[in-house]
C-alpha atoms as a PDB file:
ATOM      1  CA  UNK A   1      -1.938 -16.754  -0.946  1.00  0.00           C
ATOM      2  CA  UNK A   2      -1.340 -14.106  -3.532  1.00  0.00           C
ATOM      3  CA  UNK A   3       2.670 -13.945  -2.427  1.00  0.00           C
ATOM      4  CA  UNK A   4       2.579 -17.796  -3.531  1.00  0.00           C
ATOM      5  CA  UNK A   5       1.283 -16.879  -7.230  1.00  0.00           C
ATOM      6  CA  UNK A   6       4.681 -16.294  -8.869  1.00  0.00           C
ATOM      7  CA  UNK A   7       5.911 -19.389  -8.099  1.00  0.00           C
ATOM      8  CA  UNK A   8       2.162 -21.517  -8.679  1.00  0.00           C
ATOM      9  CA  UNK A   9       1.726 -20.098 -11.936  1.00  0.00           C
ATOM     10  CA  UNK A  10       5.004 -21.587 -12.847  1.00  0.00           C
ATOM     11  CA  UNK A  11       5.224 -24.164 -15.659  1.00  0.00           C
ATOM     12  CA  UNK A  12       7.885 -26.004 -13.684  1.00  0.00           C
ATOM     13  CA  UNK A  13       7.043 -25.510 -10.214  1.00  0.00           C
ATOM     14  CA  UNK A  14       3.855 -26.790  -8.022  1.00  0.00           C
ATOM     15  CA  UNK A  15       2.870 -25.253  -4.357  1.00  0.00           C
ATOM     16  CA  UNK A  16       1.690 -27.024  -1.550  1.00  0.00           C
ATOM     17  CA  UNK A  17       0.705 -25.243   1.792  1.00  0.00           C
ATOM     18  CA  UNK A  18       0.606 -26.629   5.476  1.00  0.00           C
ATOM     19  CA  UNK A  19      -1.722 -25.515   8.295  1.00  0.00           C
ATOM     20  CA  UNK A  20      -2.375 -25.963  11.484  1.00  0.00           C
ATOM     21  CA  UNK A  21      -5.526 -23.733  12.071  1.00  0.00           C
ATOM     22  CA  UNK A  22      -7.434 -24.472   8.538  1.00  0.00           C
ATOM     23  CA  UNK A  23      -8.130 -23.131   5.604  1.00  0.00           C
ATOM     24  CA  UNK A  24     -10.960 -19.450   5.313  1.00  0.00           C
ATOM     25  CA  UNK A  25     -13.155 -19.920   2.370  1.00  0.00           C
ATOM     26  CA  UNK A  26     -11.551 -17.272   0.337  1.00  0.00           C
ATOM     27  CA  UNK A  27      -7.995 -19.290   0.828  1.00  0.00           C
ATOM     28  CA  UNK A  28      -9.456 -22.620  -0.387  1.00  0.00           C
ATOM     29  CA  UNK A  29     -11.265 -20.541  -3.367  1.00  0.00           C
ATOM     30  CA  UNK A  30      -7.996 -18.673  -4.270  1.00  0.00           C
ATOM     31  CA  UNK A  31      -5.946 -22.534  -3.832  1.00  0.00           C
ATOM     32  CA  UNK A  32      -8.184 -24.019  -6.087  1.00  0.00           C
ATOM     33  CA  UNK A  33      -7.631 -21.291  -8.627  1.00  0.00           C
ATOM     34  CA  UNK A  34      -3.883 -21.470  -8.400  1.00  0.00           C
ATOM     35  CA  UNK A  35      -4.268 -25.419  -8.375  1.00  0.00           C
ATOM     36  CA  UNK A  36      -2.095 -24.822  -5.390  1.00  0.00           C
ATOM     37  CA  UNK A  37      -2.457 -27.803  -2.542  1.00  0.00           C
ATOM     38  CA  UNK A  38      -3.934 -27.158   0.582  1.00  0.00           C
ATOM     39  CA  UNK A  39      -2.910 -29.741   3.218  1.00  0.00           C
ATOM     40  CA  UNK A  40      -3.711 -29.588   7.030  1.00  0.00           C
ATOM     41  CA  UNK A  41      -1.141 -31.058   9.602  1.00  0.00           C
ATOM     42  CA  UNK A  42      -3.231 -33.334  12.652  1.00  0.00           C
ATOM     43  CA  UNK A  43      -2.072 -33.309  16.527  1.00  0.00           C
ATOM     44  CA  UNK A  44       0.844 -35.980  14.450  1.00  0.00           C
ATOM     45  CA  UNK A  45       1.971 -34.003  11.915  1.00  0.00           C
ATOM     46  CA  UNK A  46       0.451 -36.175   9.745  1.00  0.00           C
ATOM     47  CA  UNK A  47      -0.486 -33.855   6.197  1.00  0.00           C
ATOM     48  CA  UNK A  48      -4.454 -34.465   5.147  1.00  0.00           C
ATOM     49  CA  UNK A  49      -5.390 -32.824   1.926  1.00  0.00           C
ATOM     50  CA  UNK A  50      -7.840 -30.475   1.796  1.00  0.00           C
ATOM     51  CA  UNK A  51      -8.355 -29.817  -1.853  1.00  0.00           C
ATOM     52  CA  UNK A  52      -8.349 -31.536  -4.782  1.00  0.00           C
ATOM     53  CA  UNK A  53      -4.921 -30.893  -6.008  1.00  0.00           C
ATOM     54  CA  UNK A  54      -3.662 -31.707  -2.327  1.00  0.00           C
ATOM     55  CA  UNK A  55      -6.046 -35.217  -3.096  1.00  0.00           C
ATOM     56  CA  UNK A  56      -3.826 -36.069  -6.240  1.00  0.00           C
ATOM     57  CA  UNK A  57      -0.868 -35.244  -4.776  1.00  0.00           C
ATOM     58  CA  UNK A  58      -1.206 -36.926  -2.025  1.00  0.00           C
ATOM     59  CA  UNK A  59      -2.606 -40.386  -3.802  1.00  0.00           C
ATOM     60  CA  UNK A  60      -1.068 -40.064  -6.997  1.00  0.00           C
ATOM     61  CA  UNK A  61       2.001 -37.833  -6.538  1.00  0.00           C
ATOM     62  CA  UNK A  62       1.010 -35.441  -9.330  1.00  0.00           C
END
């Protein structure tokens, strides 16, 4: 997570993040910080959010 916070702390720029495995505590924690998303992929490849800023994103785009 920390390599991502150049480009998250940008003004212009947002960060999403895809996993198979899952999220650790301390990654969700540090994601939430950076408002980065968190998304998980299913056995489709479908995304599912995993934070909040994944939950806007994913409903409202934003």
């Amino acid at each position: 997570m920390e390599c991502l916070r150049p480009t998250a702390t940008t003004e212009s720029a947002g960060c999403a993040c895809f996993s198979l495995a899952g999220y650790g505590d301390a990654a969700r924690a540090r994601a939430g910080e950076l408002r980065i998303a968190l998304f998980v992929l299913d056995r489709a490849d479908t995304p599912r959010p995993v934070n909040e800023t994944a939950d806007a994103l994913h409903t409202h785009g934003v």
